[in-house]
C-alpha atoms as a PDB file:
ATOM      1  CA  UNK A   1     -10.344  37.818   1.005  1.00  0.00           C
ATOM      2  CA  UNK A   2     -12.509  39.568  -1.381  1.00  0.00           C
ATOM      3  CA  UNK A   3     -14.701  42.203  -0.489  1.00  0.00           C
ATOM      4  CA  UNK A   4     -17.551  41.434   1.825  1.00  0.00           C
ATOM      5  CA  UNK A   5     -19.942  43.570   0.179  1.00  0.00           C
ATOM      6  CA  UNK A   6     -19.528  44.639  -3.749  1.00  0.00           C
ATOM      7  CA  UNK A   7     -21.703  47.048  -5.550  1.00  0.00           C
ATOM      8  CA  UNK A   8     -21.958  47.219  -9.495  1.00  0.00           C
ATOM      9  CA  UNK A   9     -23.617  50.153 -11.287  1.00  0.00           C
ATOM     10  CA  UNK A  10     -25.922  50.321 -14.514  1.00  0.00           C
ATOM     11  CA  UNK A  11     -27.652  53.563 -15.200  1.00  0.00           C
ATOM     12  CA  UNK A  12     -30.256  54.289 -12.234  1.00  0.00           C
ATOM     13  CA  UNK A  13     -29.852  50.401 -11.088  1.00  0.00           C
ATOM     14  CA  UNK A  14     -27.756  49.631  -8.182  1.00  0.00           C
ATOM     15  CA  UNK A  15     -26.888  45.991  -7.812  1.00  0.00           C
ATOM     16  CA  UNK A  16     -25.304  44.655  -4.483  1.00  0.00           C
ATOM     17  CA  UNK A  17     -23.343  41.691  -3.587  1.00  0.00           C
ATOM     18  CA  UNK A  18     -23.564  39.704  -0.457  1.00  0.00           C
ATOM     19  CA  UNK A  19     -20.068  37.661  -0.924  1.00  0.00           C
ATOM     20  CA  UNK A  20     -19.166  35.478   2.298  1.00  0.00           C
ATOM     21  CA  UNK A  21     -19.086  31.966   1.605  1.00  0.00           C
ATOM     22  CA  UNK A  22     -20.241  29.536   2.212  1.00  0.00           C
ATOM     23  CA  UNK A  23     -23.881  30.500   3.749  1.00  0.00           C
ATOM     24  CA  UNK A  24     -23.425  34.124   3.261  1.00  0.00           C
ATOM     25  CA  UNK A  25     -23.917  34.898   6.957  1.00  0.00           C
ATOM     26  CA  UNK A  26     -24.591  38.216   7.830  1.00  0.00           C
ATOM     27  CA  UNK A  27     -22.822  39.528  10.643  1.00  0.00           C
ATOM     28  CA  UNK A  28     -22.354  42.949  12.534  1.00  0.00           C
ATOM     29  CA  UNK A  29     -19.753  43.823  10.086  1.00  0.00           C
ATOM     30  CA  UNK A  30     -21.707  42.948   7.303  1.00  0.00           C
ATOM     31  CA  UNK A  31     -24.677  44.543   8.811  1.00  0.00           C
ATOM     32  CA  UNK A  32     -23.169  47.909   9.197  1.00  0.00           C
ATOM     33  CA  UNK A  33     -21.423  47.913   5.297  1.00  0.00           C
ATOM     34  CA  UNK A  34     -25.124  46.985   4.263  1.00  0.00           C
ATOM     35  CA  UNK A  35     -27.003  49.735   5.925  1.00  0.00           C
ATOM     36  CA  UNK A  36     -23.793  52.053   4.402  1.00  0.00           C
ATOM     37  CA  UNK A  37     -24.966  51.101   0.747  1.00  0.00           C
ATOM     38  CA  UNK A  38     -28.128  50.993   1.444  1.00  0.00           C
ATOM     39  CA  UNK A  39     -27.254  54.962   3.101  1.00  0.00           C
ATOM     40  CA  UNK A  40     -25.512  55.882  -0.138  1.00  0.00           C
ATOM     41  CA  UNK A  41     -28.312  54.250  -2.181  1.00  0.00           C
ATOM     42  CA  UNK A  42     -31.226  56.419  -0.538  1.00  0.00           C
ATOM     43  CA  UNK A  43     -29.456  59.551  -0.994  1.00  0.00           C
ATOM     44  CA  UNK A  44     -28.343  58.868  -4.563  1.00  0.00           C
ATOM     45  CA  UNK A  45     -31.364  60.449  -6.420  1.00  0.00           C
ATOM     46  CA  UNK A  46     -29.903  59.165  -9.356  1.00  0.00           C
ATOM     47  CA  UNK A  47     -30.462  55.441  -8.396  1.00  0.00           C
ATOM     48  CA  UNK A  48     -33.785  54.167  -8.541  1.00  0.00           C
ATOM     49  CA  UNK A  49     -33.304  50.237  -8.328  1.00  0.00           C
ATOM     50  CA  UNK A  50     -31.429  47.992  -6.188  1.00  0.00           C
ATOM     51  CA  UNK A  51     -30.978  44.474  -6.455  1.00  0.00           C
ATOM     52  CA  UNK A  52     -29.457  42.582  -3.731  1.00  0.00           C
ATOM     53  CA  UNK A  53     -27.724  39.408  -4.871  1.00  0.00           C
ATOM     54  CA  UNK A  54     -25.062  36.472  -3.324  1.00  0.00           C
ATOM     55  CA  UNK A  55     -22.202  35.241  -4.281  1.00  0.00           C
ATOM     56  CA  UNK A  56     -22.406  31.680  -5.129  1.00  0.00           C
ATOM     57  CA  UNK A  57     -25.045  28.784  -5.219  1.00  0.00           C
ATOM     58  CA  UNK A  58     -26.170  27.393  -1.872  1.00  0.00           C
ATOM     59  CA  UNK A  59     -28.301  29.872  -0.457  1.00  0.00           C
ATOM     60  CA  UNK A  60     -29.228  33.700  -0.236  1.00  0.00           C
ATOM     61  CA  UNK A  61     -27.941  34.277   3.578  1.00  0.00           C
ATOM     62  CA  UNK A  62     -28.050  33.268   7.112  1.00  0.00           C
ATOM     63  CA  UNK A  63     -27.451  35.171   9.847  1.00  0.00           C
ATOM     64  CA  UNK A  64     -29.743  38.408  10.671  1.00  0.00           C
ATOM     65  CA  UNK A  65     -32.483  35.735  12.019  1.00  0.00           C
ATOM     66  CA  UNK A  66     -30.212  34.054  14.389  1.00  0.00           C
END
């Protein structure tokens, strides 16, 4: 399985991957990698931007909500 959560790098931009098919879900495992880039983002004073993305086409992401 690929990796839940997948970060790319340009410059000071940080862009982040959400990549469980098929709705994306977010679950406590995915919650806790999340809030560990999101750790390593803040503290990176060489980042300045992050964009949070999903892998394919159906929708952004279900689960925190439910």
């Amino acid at each position: 399985m690929a990796d839940v959560i997948t970060t790319r790098r340009e410059g000071a931009i940080l862009e982040v991957t959400l990549n469980r098919p098929k709705a994306n879900a977010i679950d406590v495992k995915t919650s806790r990698l999340m809030g560990e880039t999101f750790k390593a983002f803040r503290d990176d004073p060489d980042l300045r931007i992050a964009i949070v993305r999903t892998a394919g086409d159906k929708f952004f992401s279900a689960g925190w909500d439910l």
